[in-house]
C-alpha atoms as a PDB file:
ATOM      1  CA  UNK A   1       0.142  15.755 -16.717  1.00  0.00           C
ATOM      2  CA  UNK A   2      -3.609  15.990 -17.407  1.00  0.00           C
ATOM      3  CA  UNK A   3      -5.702  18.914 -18.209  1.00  0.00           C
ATOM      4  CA  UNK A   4      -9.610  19.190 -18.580  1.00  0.00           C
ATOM      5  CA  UNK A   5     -10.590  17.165 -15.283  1.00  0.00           C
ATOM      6  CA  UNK A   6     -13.155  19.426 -13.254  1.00  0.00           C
ATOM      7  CA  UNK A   7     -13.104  18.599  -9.769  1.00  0.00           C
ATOM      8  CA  UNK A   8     -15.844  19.173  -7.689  1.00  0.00           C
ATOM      9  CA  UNK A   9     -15.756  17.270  -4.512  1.00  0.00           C
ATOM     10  CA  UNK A  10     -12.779  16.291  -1.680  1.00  0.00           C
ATOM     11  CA  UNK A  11     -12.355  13.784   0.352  1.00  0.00           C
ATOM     12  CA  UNK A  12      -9.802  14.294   4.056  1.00  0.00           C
ATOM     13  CA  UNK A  13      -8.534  11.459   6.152  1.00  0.00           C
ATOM     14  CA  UNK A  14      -6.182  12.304   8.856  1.00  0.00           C
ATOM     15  CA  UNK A  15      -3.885  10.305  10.884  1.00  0.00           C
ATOM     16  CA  UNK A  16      -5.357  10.781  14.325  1.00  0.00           C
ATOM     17  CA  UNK A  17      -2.587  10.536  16.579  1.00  0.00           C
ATOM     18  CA  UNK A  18      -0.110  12.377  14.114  1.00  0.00           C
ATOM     19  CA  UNK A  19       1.295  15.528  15.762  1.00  0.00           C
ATOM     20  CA  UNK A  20      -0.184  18.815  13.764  1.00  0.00           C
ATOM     21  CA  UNK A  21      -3.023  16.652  12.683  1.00  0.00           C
ATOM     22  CA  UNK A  22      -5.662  19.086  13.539  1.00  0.00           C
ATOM     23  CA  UNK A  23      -4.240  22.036  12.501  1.00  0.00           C
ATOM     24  CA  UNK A  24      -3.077  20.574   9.186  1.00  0.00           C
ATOM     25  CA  UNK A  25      -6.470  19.050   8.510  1.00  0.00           C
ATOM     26  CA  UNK A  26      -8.196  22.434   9.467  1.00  0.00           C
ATOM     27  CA  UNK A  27      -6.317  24.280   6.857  1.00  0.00           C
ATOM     28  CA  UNK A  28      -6.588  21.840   4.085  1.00  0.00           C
ATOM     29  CA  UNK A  29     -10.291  21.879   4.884  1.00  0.00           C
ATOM     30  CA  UNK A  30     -10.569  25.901   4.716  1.00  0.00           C
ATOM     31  CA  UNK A  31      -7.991  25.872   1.699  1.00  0.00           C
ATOM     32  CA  UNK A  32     -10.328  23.277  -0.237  1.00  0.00           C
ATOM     33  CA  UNK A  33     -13.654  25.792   1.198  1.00  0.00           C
ATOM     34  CA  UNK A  34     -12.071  28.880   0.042  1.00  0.00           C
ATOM     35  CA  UNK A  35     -11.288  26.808  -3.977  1.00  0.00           C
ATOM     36  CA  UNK A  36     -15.334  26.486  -3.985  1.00  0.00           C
ATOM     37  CA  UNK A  37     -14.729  22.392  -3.288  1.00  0.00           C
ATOM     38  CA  UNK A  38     -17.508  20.288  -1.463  1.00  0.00           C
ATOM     39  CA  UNK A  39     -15.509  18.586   1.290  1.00  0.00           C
ATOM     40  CA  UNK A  40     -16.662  15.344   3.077  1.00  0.00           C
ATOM     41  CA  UNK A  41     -14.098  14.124   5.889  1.00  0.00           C
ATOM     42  CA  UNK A  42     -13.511  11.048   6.920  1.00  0.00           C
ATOM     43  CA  UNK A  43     -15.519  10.376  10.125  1.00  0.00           C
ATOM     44  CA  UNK A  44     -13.066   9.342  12.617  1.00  0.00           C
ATOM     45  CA  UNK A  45     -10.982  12.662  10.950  1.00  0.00           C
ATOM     46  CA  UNK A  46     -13.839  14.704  11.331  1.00  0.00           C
ATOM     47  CA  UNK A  47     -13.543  14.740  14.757  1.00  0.00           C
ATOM     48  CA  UNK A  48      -9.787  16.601  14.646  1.00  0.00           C
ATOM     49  CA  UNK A  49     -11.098  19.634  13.003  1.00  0.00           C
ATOM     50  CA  UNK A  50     -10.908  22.930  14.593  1.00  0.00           C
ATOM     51  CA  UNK A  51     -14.003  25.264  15.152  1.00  0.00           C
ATOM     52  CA  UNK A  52     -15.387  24.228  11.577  1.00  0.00           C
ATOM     53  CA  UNK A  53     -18.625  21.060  11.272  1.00  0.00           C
ATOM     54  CA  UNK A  54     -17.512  19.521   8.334  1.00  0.00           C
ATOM     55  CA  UNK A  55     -19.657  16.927   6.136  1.00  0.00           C
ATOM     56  CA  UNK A  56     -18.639  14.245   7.486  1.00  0.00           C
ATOM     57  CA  UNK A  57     -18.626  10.415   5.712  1.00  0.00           C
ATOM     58  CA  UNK A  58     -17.401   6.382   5.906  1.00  0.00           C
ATOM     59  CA  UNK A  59     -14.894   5.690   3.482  1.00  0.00           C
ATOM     60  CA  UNK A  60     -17.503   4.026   1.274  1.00  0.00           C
ATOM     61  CA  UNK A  61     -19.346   7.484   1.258  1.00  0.00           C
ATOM     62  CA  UNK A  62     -15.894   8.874   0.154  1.00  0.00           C
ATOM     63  CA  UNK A  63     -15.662   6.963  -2.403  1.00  0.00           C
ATOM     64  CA  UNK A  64     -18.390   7.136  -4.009  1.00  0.00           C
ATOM     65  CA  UNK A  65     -19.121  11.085  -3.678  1.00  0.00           C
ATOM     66  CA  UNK A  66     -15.324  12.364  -3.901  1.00  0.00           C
ATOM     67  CA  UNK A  67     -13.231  13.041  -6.892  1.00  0.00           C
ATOM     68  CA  UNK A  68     -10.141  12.885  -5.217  1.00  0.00           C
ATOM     69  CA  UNK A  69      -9.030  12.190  -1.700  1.00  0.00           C
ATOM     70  CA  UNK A  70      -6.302  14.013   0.560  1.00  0.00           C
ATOM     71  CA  UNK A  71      -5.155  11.582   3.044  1.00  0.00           C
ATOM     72  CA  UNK A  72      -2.893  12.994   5.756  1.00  0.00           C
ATOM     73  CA  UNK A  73       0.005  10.815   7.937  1.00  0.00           C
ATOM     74  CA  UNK A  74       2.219   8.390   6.636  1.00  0.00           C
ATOM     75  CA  UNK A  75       2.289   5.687   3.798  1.00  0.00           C
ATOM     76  CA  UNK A  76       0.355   3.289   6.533  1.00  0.00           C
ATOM     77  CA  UNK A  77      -2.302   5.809   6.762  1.00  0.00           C
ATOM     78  CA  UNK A  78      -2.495   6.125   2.541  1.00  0.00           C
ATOM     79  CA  UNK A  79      -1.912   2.095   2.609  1.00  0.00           C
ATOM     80  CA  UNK A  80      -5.573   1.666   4.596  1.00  0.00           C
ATOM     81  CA  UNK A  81      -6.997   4.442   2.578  1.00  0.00           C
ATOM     82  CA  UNK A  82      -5.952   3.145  -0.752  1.00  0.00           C
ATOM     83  CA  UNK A  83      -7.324  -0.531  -0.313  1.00  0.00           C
ATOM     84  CA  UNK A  84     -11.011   1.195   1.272  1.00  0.00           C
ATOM     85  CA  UNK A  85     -11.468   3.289  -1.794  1.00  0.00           C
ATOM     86  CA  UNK A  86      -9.391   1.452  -4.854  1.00  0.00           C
ATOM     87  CA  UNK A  87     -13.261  -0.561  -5.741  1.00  0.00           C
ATOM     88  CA  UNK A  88     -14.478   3.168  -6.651  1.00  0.00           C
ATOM     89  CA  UNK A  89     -11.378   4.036  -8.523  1.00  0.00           C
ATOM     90  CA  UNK A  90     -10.928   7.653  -6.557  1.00  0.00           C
ATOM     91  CA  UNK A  91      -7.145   9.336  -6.876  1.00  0.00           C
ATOM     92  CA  UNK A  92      -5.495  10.068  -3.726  1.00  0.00           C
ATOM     93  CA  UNK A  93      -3.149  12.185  -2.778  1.00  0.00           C
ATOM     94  CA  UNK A  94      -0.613  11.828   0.413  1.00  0.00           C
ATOM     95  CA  UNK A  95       0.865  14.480   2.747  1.00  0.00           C
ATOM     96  CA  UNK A  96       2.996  13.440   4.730  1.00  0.00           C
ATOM     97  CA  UNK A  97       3.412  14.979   8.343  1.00  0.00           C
ATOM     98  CA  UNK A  98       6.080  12.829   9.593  1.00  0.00           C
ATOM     99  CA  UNK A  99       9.572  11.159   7.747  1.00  0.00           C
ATOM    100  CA  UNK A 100       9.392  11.390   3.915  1.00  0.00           C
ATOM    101  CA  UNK A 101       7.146   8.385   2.481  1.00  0.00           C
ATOM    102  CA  UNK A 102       7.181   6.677  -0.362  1.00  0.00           C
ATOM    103  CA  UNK A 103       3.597   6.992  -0.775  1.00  0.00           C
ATOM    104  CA  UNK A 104       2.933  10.451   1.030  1.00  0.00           C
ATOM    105  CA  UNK A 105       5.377  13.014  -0.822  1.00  0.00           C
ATOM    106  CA  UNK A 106       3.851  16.537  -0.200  1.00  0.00           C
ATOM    107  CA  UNK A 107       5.380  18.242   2.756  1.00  0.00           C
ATOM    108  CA  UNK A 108       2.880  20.412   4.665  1.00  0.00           C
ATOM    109  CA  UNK A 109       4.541  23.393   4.063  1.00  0.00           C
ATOM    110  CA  UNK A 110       3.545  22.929   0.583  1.00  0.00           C
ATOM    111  CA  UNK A 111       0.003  21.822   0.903  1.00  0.00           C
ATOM    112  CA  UNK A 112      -2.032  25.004  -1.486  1.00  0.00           C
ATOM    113  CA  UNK A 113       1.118  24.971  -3.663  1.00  0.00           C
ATOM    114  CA  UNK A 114       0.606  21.535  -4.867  1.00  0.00           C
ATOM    115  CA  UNK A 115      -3.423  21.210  -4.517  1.00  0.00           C
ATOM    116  CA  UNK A 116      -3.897  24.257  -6.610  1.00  0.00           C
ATOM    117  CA  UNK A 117      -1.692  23.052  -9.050  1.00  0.00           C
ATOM    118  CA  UNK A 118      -4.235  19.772  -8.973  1.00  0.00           C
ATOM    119  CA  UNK A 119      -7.229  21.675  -9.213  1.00  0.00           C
ATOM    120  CA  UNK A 120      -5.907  23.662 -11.962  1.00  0.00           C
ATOM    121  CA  UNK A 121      -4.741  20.002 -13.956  1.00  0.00           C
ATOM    122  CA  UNK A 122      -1.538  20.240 -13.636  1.00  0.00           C
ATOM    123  CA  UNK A 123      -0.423  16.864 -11.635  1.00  0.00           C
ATOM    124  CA  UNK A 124       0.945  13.538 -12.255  1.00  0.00           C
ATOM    125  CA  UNK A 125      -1.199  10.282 -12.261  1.00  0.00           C
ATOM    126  CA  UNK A 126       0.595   7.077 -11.380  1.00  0.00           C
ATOM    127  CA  UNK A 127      -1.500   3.546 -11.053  1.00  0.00           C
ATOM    128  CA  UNK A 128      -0.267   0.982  -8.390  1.00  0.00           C
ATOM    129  CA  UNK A 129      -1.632  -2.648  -8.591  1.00  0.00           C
ATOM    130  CA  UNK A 130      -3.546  -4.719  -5.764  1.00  0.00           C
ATOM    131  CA  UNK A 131      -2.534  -8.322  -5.017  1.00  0.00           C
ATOM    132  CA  UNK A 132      -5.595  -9.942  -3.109  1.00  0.00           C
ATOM    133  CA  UNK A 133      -4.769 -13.146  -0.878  1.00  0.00           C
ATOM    134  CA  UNK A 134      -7.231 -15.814  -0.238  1.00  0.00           C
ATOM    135  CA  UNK A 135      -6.692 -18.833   2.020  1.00  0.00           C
ATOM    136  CA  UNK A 136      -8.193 -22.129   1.434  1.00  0.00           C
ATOM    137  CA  UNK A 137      -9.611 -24.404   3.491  1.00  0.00           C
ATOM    138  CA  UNK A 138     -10.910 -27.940   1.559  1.00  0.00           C
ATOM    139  CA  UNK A 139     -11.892 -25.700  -1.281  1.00  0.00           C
ATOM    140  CA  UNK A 140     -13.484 -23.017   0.888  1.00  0.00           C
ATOM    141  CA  UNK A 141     -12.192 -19.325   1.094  1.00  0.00           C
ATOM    142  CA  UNK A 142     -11.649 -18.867   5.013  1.00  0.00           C
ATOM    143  CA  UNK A 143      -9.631 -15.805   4.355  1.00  0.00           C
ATOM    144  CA  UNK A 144      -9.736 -12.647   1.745  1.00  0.00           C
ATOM    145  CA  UNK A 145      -7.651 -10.142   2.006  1.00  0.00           C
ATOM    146  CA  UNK A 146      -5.970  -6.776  -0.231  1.00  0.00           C
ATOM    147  CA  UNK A 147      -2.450  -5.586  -0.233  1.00  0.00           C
ATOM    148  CA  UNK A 148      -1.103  -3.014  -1.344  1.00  0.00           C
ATOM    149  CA  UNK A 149       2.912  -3.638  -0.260  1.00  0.00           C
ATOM    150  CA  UNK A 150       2.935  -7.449   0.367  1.00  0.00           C
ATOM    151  CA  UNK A 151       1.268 -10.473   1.243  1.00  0.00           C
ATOM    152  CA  UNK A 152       3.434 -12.334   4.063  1.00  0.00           C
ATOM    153  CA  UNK A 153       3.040 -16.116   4.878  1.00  0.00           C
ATOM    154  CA  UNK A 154       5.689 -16.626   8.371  1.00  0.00           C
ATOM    155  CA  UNK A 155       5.994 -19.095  11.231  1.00  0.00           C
ATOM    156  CA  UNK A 156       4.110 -18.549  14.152  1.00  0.00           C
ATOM    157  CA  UNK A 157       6.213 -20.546  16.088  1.00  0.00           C
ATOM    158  CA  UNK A 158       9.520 -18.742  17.162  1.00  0.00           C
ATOM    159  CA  UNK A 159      11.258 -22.446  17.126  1.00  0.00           C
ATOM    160  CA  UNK A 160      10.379 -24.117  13.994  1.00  0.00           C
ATOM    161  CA  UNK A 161      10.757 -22.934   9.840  1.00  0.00           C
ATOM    162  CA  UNK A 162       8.115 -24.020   8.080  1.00  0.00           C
ATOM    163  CA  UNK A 163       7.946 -26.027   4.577  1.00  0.00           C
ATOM    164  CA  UNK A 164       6.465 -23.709   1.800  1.00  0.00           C
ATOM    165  CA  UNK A 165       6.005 -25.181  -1.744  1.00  0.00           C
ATOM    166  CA  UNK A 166       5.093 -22.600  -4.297  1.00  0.00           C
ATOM    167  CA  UNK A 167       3.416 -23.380  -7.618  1.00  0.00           C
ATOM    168  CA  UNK A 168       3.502 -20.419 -10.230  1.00  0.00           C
ATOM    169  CA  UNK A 169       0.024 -20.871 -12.403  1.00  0.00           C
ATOM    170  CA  UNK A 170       0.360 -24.153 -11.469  1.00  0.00           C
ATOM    171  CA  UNK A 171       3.467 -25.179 -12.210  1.00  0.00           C
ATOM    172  CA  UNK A 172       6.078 -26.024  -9.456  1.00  0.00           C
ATOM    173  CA  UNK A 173       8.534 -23.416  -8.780  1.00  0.00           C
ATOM    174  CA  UNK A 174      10.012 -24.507  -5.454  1.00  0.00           C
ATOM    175  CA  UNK A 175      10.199 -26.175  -1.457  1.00  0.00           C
ATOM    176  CA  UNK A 176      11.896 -24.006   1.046  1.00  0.00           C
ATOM    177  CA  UNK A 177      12.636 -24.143   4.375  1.00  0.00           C
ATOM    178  CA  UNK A 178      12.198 -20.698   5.888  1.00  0.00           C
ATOM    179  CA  UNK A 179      10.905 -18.156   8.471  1.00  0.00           C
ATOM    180  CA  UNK A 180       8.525 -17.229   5.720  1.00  0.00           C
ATOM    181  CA  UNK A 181       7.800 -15.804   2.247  1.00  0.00           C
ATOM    182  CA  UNK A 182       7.205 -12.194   0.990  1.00  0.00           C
ATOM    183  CA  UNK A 183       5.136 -12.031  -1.954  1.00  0.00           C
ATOM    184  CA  UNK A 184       5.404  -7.796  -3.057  1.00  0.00           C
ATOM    185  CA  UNK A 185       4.153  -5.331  -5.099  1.00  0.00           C
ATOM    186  CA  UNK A 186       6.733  -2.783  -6.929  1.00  0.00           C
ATOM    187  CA  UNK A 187       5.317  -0.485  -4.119  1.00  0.00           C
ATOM    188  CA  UNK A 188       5.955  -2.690  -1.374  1.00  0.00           C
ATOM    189  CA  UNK A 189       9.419  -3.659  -2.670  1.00  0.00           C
ATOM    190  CA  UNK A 190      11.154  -0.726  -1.055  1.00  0.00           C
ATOM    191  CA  UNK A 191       8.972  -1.837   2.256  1.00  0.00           C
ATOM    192  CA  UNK A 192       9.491  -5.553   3.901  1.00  0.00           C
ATOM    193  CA  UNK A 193      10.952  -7.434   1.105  1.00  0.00           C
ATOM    194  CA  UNK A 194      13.964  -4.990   0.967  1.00  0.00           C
ATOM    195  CA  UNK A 195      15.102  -5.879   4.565  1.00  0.00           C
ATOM    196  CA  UNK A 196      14.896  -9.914   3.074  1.00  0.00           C
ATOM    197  CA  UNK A 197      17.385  -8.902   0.173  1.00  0.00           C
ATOM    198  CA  UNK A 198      14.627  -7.994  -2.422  1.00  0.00           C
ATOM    199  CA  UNK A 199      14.900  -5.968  -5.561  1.00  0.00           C
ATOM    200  CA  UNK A 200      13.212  -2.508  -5.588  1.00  0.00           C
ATOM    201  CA  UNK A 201      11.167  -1.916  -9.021  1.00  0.00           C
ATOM    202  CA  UNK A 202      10.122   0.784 -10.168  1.00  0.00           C
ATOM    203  CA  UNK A 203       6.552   1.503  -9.545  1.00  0.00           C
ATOM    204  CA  UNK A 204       5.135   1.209 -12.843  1.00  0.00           C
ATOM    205  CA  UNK A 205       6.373  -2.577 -13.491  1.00  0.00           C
ATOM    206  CA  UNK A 206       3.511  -4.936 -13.788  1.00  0.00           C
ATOM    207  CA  UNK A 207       6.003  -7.252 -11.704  1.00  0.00           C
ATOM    208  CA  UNK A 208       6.058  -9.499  -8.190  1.00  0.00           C
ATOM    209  CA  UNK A 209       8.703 -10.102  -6.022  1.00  0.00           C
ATOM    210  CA  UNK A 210       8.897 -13.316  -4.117  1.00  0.00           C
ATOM    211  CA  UNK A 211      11.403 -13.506  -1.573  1.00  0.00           C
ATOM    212  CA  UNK A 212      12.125 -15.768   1.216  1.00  0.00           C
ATOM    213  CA  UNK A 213      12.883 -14.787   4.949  1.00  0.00           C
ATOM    214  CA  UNK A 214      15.763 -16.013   6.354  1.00  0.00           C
ATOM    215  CA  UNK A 215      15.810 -19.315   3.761  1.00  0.00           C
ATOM    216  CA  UNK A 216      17.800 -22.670   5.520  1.00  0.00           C
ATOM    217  CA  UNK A 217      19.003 -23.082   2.022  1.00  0.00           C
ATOM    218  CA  UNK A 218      21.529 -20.050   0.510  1.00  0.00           C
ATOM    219  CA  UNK A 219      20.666 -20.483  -2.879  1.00  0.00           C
ATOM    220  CA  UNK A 220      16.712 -19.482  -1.979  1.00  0.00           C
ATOM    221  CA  UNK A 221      16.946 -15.917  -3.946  1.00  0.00           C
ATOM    222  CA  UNK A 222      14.533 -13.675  -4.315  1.00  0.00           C
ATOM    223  CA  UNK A 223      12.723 -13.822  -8.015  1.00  0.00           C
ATOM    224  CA  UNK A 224      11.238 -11.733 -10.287  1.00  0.00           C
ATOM    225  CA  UNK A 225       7.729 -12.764 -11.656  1.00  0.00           C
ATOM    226  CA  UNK A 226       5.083 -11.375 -14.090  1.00  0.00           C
ATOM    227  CA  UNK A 227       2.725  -9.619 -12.480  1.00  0.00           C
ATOM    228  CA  UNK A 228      -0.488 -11.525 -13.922  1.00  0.00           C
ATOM    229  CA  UNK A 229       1.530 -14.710 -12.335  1.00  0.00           C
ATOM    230  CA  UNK A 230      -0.855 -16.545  -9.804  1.00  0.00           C
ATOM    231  CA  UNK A 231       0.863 -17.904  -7.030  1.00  0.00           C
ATOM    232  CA  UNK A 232      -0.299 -20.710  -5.523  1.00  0.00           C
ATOM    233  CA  UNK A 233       1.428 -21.709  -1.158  1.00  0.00           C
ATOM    234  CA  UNK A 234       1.134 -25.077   0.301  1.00  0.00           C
ATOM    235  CA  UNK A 235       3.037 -26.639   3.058  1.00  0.00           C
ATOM    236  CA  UNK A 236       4.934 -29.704   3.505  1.00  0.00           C
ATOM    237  CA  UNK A 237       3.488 -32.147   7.333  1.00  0.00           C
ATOM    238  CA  UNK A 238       5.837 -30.991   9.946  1.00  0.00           C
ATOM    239  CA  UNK A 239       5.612 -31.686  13.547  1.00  0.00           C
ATOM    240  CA  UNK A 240       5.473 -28.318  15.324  1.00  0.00           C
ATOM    241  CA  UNK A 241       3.470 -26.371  11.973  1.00  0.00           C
ATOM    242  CA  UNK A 242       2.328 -23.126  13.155  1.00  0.00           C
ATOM    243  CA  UNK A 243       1.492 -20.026  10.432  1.00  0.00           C
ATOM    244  CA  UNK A 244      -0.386 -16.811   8.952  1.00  0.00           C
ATOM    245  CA  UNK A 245      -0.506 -15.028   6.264  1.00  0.00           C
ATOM    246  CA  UNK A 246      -0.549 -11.143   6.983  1.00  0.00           C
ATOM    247  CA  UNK A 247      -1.506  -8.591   4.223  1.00  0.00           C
ATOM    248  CA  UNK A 248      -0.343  -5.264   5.252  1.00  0.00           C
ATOM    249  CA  UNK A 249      -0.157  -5.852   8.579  1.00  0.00           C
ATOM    250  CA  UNK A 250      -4.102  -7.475   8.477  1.00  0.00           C
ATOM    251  CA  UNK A 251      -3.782 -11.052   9.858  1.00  0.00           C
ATOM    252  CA  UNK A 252      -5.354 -14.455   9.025  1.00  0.00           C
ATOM    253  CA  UNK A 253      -6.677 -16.490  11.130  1.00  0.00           C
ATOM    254  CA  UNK A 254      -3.763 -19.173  12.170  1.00  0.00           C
ATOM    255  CA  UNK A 255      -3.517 -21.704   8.703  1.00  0.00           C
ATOM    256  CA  UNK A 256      -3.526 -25.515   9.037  1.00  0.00           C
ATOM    257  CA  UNK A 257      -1.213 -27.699   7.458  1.00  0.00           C
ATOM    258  CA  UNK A 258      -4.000 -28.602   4.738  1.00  0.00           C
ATOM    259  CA  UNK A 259      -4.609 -24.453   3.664  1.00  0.00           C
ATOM    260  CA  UNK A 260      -3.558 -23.336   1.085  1.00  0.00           C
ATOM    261  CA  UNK A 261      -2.935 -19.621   0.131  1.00  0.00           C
ATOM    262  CA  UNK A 262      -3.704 -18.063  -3.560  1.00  0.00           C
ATOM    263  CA  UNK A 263      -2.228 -14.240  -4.586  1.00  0.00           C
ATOM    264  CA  UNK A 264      -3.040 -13.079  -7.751  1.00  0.00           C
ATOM    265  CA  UNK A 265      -3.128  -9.503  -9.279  1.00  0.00           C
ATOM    266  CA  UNK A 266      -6.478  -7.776  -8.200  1.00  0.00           C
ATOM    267  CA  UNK A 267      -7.926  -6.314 -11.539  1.00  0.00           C
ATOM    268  CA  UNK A 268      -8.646  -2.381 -10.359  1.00  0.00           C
ATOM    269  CA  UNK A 269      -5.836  -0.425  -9.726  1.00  0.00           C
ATOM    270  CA  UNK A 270      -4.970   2.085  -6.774  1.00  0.00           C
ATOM    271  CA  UNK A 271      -4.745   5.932  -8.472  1.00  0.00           C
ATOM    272  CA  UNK A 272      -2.054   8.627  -6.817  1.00  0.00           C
ATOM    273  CA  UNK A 273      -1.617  12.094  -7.771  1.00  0.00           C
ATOM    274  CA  UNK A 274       1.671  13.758  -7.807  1.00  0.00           C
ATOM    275  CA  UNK A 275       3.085  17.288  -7.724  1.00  0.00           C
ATOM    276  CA  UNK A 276       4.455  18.395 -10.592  1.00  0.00           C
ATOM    277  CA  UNK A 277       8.485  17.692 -10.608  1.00  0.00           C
ATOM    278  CA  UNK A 278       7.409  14.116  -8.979  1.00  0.00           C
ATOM    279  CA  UNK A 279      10.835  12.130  -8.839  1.00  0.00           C
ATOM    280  CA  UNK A 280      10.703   8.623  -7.356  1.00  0.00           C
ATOM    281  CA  UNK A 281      14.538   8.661  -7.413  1.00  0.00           C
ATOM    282  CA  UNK A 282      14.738  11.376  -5.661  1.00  0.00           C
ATOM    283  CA  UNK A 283      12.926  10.147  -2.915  1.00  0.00           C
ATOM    284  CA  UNK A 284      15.050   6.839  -2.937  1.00  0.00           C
ATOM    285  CA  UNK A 285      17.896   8.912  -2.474  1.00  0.00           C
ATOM    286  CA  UNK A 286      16.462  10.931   0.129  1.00  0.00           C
ATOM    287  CA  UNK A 287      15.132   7.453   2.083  1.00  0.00           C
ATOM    288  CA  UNK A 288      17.859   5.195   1.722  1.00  0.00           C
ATOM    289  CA  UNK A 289      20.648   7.452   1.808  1.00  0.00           C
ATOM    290  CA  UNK A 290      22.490   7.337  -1.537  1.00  0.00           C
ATOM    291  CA  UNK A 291      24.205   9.459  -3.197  1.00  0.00           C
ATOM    292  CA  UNK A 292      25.402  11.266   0.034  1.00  0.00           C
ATOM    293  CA  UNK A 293      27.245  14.268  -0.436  1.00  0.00           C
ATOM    294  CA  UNK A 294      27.070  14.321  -4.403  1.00  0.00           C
ATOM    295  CA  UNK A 295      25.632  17.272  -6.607  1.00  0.00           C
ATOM    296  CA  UNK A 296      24.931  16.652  -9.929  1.00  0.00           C
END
């Protein structure tokens, strides 16, 4: 809960090819109007809004002029928006006009329910960490990178595993052979690294998961790590070496056998703003099925 914040200015990004996009931005945009808010929209957004001209602004301008941003889609959409405007340390908060998210928890239906109860102070905050990923070339950054869910190093070639070796703050952890690794947040470990046998955390661990895909060797498990661990990829020669390393779905360029790959905690935070009766379990339930058919 928090009480005392004054907001004065919103932010609105939009999902452009969600269905109901226009008409749900075009009714958060009056709502926010009618509440006495300056509202700046995203410009790509801006262009989905019925009859009114909005302010419109980059996502740079956002941040630095908004006290809080709606973003409207799904947890991809809030993913982009989160690693644009984390540097300026703006909230955001995610309705969802699709499948529940993980990220994006306000239905439309409850849109001016929930935003007046922001505006009035009554909300949740919850901080999610940044891993950045940069790949090195003979000591020169070729590749820099955010994630919010996971940084992924995988084969390129549909054929061959690759050799990883991964150092944790310098010290040798393990070789695998494998389709790949999945380095993850506690946010993205209900995302890829489930479907390779991860753990899911609970958002407010300072924690990584590692976990290799599709490991030649059994006992490769997925491990839990300290989140101010720095983890450090190389590769061991093979003939037919081809790689990336994707951060939320952002590709590399293709690595050499020489790169190597560092992921370490980014220091600034991504902020989210709940409704009030917020329950991550509940939307693990919901999501992944459990419970079906009990009441408590």
């Amino acid at each position: 809960m928090s009480a005392g914040v004054t907001f004065r200015t919103a932010g609105l990004i939009g999902k452009t090819d969600a269905v109901r996009i226009a008409e749900t931005l075009t009714e958060l945009y009056q709502h926010l109007r009618k509440r006495g808010l300056e509202v700046v929209v995203e410009q790509e957004s801006s262009q989905l809004l019925a009859v009114v001209k909005p302010e419109v602004g980059t996502l740079h301008e956002l941040g630095t002029r908004c006290d809080f941003v709606v973003v409207v889609g799904g947890d991809g959409t809030l993913l982009a928006a989160a690693r644009g405007l984390a540097p300026h340390g703006v909230p955001l908060i995610g309705v969802n006009l699709g499948r529940l998210g993980f990220l994006v928890d306000i239905s439309p239906t409850d849109i001016a329910t929930h935003l007046d109860e922001v505006l009035e102070g009554r909300y949740t905050e919850e901080e999610r960490f940044i891993l950045r990923a940069k790949v090195l070339r003979q000591g020169e950054a070729l590749f820099s990178q955010t994630a919010i869910n996971d940084v992924v190093i995988h084969r390129s070639n549909a054929t061959s595993m690759i050799e990883i070796v991964t150092h944790i703050d310098g010290v040798f952890l393990n070789s695998q052979r494998s389709d790949g690794l999945i380095v993850s947040t506690p946010t993205g470990s209900t995302a890829y690294a489930l479907s390779a046998g991860g753990p899911i955390l609970s958002p407010s661990l300072n924690a990584l998961v590692l976990a290799p895909i599709n490991p030649h060797t059994l006992t490769n498990r997925p491990i839990v790590l300290d989140g101010r661990c720095r983890v450090g990829i190389s590769f061991r020669p093979s003939k037919h070496f081809s790689a990336q390393v994707v951060c939320d779905n952002i590709p590399s360029p293709g690595l050499e056998i020489d790169d190597t790959v560092e992921i370490l905690k980014e220091e600034r935070p991504f902020r989210l703003l709940h409704p009030v009766g917020y329950d991550f379990y509940e939307i693990l339930r919901a999501k992944l099925n459990w419970s079906s058919g009990y009441r408590v």
